[in-house]
Protein backbone atom coordinates (compact mmCIF):
# COMPACT_ATOMS: atom_id res chain seq x y z
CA UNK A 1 0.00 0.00 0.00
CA UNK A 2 1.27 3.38 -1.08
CA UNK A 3 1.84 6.05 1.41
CA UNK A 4 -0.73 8.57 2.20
CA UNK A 5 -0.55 12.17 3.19
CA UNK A 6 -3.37 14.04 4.32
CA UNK A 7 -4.11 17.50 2.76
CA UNK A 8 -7.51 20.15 3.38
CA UNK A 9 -9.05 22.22 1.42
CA UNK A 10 -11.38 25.73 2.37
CA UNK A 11 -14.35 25.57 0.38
CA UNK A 12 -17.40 27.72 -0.44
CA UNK A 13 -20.73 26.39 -0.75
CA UNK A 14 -20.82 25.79 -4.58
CA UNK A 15 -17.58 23.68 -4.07
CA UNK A 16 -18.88 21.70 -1.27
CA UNK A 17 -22.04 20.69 -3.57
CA UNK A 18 -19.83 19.65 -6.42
CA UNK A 19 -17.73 17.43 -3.98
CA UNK A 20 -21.11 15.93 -1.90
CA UNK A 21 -23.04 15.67 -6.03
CA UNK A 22 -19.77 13.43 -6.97
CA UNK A 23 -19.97 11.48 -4.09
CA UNK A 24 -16.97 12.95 -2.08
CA UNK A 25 -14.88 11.75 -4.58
CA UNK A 26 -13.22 14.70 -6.32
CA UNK A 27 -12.62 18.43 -6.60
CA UNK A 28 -14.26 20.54 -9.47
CA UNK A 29 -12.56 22.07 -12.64
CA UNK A 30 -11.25 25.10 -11.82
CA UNK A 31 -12.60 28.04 -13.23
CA UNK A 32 -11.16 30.63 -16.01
CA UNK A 33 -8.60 32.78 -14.03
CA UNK A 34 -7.85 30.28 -11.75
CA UNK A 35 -4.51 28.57 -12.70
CA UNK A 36 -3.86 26.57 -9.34
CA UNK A 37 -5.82 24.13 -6.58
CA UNK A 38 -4.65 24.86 -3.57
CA UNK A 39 -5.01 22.14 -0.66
CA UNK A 40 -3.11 22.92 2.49
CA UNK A 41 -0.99 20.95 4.73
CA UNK A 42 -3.21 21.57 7.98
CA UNK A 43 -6.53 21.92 8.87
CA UNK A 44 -5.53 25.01 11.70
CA UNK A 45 -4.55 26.75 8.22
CA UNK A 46 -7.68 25.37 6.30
CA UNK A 47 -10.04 26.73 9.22
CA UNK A 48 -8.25 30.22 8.96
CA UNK A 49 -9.42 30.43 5.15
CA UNK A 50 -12.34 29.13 5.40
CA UNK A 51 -13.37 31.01 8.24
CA UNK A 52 -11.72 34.92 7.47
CA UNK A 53 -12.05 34.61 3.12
CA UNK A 54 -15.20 32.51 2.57
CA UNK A 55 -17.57 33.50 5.08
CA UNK A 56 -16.88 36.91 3.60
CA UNK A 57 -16.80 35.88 0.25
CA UNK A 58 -20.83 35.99 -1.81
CA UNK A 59 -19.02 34.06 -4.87
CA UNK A 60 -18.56 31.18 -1.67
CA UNK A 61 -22.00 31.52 -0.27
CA UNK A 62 -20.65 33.30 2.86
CA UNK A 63 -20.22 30.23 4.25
CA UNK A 64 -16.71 28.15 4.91
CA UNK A 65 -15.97 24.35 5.24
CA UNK A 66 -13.24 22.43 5.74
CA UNK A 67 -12.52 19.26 3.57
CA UNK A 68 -9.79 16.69 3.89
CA UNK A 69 -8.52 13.70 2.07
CA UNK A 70 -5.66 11.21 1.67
CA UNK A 71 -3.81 11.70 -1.56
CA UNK A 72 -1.12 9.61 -2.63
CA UNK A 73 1.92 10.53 -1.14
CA UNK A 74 3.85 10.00 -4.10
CA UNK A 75 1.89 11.61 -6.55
CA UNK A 76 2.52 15.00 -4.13
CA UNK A 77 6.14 14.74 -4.36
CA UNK A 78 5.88 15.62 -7.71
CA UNK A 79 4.86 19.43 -6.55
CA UNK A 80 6.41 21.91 -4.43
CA UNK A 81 5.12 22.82 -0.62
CA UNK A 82 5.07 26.86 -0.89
CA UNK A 83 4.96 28.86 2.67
CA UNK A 84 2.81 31.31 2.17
CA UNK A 85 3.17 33.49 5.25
CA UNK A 86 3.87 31.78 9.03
CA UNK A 87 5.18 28.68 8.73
CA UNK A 88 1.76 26.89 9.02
CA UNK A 89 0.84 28.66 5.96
CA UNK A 90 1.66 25.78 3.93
CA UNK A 91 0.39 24.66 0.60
CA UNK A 92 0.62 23.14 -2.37
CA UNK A 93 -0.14 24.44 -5.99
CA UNK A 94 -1.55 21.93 -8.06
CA UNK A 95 -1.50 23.14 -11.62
CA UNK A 96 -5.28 23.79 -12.81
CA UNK A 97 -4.51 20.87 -15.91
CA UNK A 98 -2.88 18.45 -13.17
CA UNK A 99 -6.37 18.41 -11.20
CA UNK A 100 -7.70 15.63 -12.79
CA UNK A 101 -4.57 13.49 -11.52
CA UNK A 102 -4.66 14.68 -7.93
CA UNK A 103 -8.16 13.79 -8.00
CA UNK A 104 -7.52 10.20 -9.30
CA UNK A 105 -4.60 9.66 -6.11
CA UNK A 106 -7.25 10.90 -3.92
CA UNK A 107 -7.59 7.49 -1.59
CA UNK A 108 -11.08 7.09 -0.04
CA UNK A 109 -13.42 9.54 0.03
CA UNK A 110 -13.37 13.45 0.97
CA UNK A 111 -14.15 14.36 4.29
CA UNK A 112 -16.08 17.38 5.85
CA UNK A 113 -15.33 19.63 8.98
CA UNK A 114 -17.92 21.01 10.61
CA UNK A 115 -19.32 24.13 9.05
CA UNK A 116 -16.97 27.22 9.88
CA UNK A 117 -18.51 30.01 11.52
CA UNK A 118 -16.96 33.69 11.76
């Protein structure tokens, strides 16, 4: 069995119905303008995002969630971790044409946080 890491995404609304419509099972296309997926490395930096951009955000619904899956540890080597401001800010950026990939090394099915409240 391959190894796994676990990664955690901040979602909107619309996002979280794409992933519960596809049976927690993958992440949508991204949209024009958007060149990157983001997951993040913890879920204390997941919460922040979901919780300060996305309950702010109408595009998300005003509303945050946290998701989190197992993805194939080696298929994430392939990509830089990027710091993105304290040292928990970390990330990866999964090219918008590689999605399709990370969504196939996804192992198991996506999981949801509680709601995120401001």
């Amino acid at each position: 069995m391959s190894e796994l890491t676990t990664v955690y995404r901040p979602v909107g609304h619309g996002e979280l119905e794409f992933v519960r419509a596809n049976g927690f099972r993958e992440f949508p296309p991204r949209l024009p303008g958007q060149p990157f997926f983001y997951p993040v490395l913890n879920e204390e930096y997941a919460i922040q995002i979901a919780r300060d951009w996305n309950t702010r955000d109408e595009f998300s619904g005003f509303a945050g969630y946290v998701l989190r899956s197992r993805v194939r540890t080696n298929f994430l080597s392939g990509y830089q971790q990027h710091i993105v401001g304290d040292t928990h800010h970390a990330e990866y950026w999964i090219p918008a044409a590689d999605l399709l990939r990370l969504n196939e090394n996804i192992v198991g099915t996506i999981r949801r946080a509680p709601r995120v409240s401001r």
